[in-house]
Protein backbone atom coordinates (compact mmCIF):
# COMPACT_ATOMS: atom_id res chain seq x y z
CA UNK A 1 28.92 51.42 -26.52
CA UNK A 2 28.24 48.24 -24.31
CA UNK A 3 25.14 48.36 -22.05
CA UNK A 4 24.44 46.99 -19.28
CA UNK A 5 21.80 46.44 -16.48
CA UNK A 6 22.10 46.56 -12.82
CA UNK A 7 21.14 42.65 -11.53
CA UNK A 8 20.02 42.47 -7.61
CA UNK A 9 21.57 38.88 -6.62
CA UNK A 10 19.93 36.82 -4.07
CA UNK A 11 22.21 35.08 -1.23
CA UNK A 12 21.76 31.93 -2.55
CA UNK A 13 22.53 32.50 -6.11
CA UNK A 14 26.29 34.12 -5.00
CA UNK A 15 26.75 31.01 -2.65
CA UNK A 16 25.97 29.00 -5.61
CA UNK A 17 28.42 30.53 -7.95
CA UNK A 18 30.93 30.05 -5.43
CA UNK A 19 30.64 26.63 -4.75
CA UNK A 20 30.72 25.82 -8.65
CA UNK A 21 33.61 28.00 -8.42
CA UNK A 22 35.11 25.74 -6.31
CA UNK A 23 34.02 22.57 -7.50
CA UNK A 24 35.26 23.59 -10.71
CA UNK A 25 38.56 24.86 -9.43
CA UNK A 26 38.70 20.87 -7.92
CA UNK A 27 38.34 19.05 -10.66
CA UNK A 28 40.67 20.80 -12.95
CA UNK A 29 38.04 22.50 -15.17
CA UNK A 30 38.90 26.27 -15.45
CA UNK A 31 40.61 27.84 -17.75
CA UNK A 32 44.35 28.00 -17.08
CA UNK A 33 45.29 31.23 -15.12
CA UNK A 34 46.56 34.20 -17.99
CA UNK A 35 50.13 34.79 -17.16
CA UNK A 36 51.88 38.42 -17.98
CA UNK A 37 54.46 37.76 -20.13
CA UNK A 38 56.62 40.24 -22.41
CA UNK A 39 59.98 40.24 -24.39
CA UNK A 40 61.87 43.37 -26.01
CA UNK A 41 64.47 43.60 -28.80
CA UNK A 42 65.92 46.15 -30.16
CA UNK A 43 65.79 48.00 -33.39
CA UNK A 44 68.39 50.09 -34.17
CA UNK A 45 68.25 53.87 -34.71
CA UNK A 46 64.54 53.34 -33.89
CA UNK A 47 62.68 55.99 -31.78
CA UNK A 48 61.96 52.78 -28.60
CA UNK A 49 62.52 49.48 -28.49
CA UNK A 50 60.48 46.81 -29.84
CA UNK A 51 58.80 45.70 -26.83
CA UNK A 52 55.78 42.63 -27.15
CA UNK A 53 53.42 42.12 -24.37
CA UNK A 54 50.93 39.42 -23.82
CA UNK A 55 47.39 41.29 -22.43
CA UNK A 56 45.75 38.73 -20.69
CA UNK A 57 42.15 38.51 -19.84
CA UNK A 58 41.35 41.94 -18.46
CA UNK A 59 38.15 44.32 -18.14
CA UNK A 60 37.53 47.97 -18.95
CA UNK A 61 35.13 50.14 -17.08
CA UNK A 62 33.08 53.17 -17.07
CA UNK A 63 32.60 55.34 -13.93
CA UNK A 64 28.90 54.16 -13.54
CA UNK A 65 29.71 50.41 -14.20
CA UNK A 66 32.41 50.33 -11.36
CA UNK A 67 29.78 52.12 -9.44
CA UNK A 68 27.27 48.86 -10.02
CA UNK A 69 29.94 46.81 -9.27
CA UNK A 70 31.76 48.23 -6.37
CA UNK A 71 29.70 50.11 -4.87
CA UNK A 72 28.24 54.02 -4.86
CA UNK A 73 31.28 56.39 -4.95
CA UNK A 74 33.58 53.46 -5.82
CA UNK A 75 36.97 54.32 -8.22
CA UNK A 76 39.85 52.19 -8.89
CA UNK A 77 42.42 51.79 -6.95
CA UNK A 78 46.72 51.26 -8.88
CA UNK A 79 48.13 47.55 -8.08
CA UNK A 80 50.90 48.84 -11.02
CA UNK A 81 51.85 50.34 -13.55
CA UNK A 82 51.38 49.33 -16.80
CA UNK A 83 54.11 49.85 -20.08
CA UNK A 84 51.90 52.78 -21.41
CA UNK A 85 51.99 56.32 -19.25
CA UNK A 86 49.17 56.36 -17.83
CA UNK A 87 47.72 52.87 -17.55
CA UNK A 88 47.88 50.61 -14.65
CA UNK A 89 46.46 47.23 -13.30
CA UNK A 90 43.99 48.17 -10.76
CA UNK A 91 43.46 46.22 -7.81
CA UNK A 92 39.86 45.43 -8.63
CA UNK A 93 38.98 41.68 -9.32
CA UNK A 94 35.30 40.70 -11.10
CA UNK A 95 33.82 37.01 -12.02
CA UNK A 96 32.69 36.52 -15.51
CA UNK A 97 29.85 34.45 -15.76
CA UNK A 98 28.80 32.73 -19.08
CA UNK A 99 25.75 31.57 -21.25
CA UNK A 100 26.60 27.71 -20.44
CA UNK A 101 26.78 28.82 -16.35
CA UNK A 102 30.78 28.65 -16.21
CA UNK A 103 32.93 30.95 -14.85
CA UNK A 104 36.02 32.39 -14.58
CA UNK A 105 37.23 34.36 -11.23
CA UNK A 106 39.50 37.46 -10.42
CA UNK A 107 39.28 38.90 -14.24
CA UNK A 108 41.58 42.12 -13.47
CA UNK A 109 39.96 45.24 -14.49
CA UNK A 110 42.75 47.69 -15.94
CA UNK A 111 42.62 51.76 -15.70
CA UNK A 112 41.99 54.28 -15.57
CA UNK A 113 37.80 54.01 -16.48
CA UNK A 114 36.98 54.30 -19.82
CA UNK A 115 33.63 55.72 -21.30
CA UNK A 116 32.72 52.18 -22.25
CA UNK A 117 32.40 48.76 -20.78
CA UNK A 118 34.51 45.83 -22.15
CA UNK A 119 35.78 42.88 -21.78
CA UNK A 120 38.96 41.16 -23.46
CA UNK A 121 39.35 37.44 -23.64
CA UNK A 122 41.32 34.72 -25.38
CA UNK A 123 39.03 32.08 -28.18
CA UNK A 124 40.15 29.61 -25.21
CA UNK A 125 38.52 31.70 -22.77
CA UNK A 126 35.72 32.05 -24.99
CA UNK A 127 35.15 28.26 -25.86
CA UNK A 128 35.46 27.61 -22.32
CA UNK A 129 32.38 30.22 -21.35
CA UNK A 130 30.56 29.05 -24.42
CA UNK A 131 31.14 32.72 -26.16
CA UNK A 132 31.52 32.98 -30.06
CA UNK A 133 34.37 35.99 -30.13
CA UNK A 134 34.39 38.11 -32.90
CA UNK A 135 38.08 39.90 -33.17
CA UNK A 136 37.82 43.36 -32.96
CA UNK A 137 39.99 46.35 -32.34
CA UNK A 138 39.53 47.82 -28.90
CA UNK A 139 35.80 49.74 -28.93
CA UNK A 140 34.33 48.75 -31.63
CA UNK A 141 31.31 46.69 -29.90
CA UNK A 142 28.88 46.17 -32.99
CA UNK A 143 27.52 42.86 -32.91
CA UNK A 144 29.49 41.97 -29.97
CA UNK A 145 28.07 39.44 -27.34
CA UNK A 146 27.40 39.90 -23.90
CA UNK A 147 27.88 38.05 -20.41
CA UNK A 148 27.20 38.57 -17.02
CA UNK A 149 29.81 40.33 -14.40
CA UNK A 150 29.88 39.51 -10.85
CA UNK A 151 31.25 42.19 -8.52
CA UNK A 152 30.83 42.33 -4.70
CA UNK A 153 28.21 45.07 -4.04
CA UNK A 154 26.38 43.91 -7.32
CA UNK A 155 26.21 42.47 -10.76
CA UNK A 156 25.96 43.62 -14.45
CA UNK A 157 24.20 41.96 -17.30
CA UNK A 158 26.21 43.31 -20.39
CA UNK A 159 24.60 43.22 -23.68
CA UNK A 160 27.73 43.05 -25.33
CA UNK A 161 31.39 44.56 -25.11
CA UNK A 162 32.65 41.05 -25.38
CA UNK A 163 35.81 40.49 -27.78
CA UNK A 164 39.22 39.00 -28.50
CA UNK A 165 41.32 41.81 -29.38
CA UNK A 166 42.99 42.09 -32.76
CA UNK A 167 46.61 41.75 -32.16
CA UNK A 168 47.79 45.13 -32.68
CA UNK A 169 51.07 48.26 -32.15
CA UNK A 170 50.90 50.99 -30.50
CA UNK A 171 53.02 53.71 -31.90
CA UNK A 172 53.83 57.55 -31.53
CA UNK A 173 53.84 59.92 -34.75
CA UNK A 174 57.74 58.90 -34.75
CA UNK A 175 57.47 54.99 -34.29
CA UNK A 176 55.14 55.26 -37.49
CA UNK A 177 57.55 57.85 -39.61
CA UNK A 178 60.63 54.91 -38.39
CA UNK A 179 58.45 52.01 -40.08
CA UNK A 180 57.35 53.91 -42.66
CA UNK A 181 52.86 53.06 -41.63
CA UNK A 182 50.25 54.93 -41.37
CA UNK A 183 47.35 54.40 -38.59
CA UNK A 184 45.01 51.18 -39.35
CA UNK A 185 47.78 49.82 -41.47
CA UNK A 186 48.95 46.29 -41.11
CA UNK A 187 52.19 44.66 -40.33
CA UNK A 188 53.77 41.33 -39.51
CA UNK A 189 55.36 40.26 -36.26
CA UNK A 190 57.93 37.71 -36.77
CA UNK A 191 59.41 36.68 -33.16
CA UNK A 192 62.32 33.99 -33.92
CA UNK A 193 62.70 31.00 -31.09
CA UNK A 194 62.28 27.66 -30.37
CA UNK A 195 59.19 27.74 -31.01
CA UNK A 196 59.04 31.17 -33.60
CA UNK A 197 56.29 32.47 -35.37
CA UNK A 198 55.40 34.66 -37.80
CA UNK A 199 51.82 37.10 -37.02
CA UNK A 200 50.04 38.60 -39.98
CA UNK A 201 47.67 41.37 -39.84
CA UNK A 202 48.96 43.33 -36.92
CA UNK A 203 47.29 46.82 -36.93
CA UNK A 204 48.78 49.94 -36.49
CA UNK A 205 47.45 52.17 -33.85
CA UNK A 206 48.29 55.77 -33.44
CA UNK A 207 48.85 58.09 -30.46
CA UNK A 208 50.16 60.84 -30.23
CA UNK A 209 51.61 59.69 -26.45
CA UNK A 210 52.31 56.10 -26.56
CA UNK A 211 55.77 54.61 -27.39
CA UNK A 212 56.46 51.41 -29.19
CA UNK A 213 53.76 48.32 -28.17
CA UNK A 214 52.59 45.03 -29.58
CA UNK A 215 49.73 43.39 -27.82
CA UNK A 216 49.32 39.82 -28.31
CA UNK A 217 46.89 37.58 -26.53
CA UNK A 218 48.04 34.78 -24.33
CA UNK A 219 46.61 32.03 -27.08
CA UNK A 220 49.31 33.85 -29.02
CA UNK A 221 52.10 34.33 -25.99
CA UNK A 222 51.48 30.39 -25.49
CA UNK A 223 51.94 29.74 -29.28
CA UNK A 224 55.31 31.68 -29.70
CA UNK A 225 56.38 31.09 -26.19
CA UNK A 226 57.64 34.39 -25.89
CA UNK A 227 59.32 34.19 -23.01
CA UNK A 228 61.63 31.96 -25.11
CA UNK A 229 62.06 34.61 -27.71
CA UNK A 230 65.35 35.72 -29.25
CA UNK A 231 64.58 38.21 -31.86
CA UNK A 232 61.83 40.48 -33.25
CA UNK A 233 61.02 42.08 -36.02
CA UNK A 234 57.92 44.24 -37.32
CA UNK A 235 58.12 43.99 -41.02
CA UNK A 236 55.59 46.55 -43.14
């Protein structure tokens, strides 16, 4: 589990951040803003629908964290729904603030609150901050690097709970019966396009409520340009 500390930030330090921020923002030197971007296809007699998503940069948070953050008494509050029952883009915006002093602004945090604290980036949002990711599934935080989050009632100095996801599916008892996998089993994504692509190790991730999800990151949206794509395929 990621810890973190509560950090007391003086007036001058936040109107610091802001104007590098800024300055930043001016001369072209953030990271390009992480675009949502999906595609679907169809597989037929399957359970759902192949659908891929690209999860950009976003933040999970536990109740006490968002508390730090946000303020006492503070929850999160839906922007919209996400693909998964359940899940939703909150409206809640942090800064992530890096070992070399960079930043990057309105990081979305996604619900509802976990029992952990983590953060999910691209390796181009992680060269950018000066962060070595390790790729990891979702949780597992051994060994995992830390950074600093700005919120506006207060900020948190995480130990770690930094990662790049492992790309990954999401599938019910009768998505994985369809494909014939198991849970923590690998498979291969191969989206055909202009600019198609073939992903290797794709792990299988069981449910018992989810229906048929890839997660990519948006290195790997970019790569493919999915929004380009005209066929899918998971192959075991």
């Amino acid at each position: 589990m990621a810890t973190a500390t509560s950090t007391r930030l003086q007036r001058s330090e936040v109107e610091r951040l802001v104007r590098e921020v800024l300055q930043q923002r001016l001369r072209g030197e953030l990271p390009p803003v992480a675009r949502e971007r999906s595609a679907s296809g169809q597989a037929g007699g399957a359970p759902h629908p192949l659908v891929v998503n690209v999860s950009a940069r976003h933040m999970h948070v536990s109740p006490s964290d968002l508390e730090i953050l946000f303020g006492p008494g503070a929850q999160l509050t839906k922007l919209k729904d996400l693909y998964q029952q359940g899940e939703f883009a909150s409206e809640q915006l942090v800064t992530l603030v890096g070992p070399r002093q960079r930043i990057i602004p309105n990081v979305r945090i996604l619900g509802p609150v976990r029992n952990y604290t983590q953060i999910e980036l691209s390796y181009t949002d992680g060269i950018y901050l000066g962060i070595d990711l390790p790729l990891r599934i979702s949780g597992d935080h051994q060994q995992t690097p830390g950074l600093t989050v700005l919120g506006p009632k207060g900020a948190l100095s995480l130990s770690q709970g930094v990662i790049r996801a492992q790309r990954h599916v999401h599938m019910s008892q009768a998505d994985m019966d369809w494909y014939q996998v198991r849970d923590g089993d690998e498979m291969k994504l191969k989206i055909d396009g202009p600019c198609g692509v073939t992903f290797d190790r794709l792990k299988v991730r069981h449910h018992p409520k989810v229906i048929l999800e890839v997660h990519i990151d948006t290195d790997e949206g970019n790569s493919c340009d999915l929004e380009t794509a005209v066929n899918m395929e998971l192959i075991k």
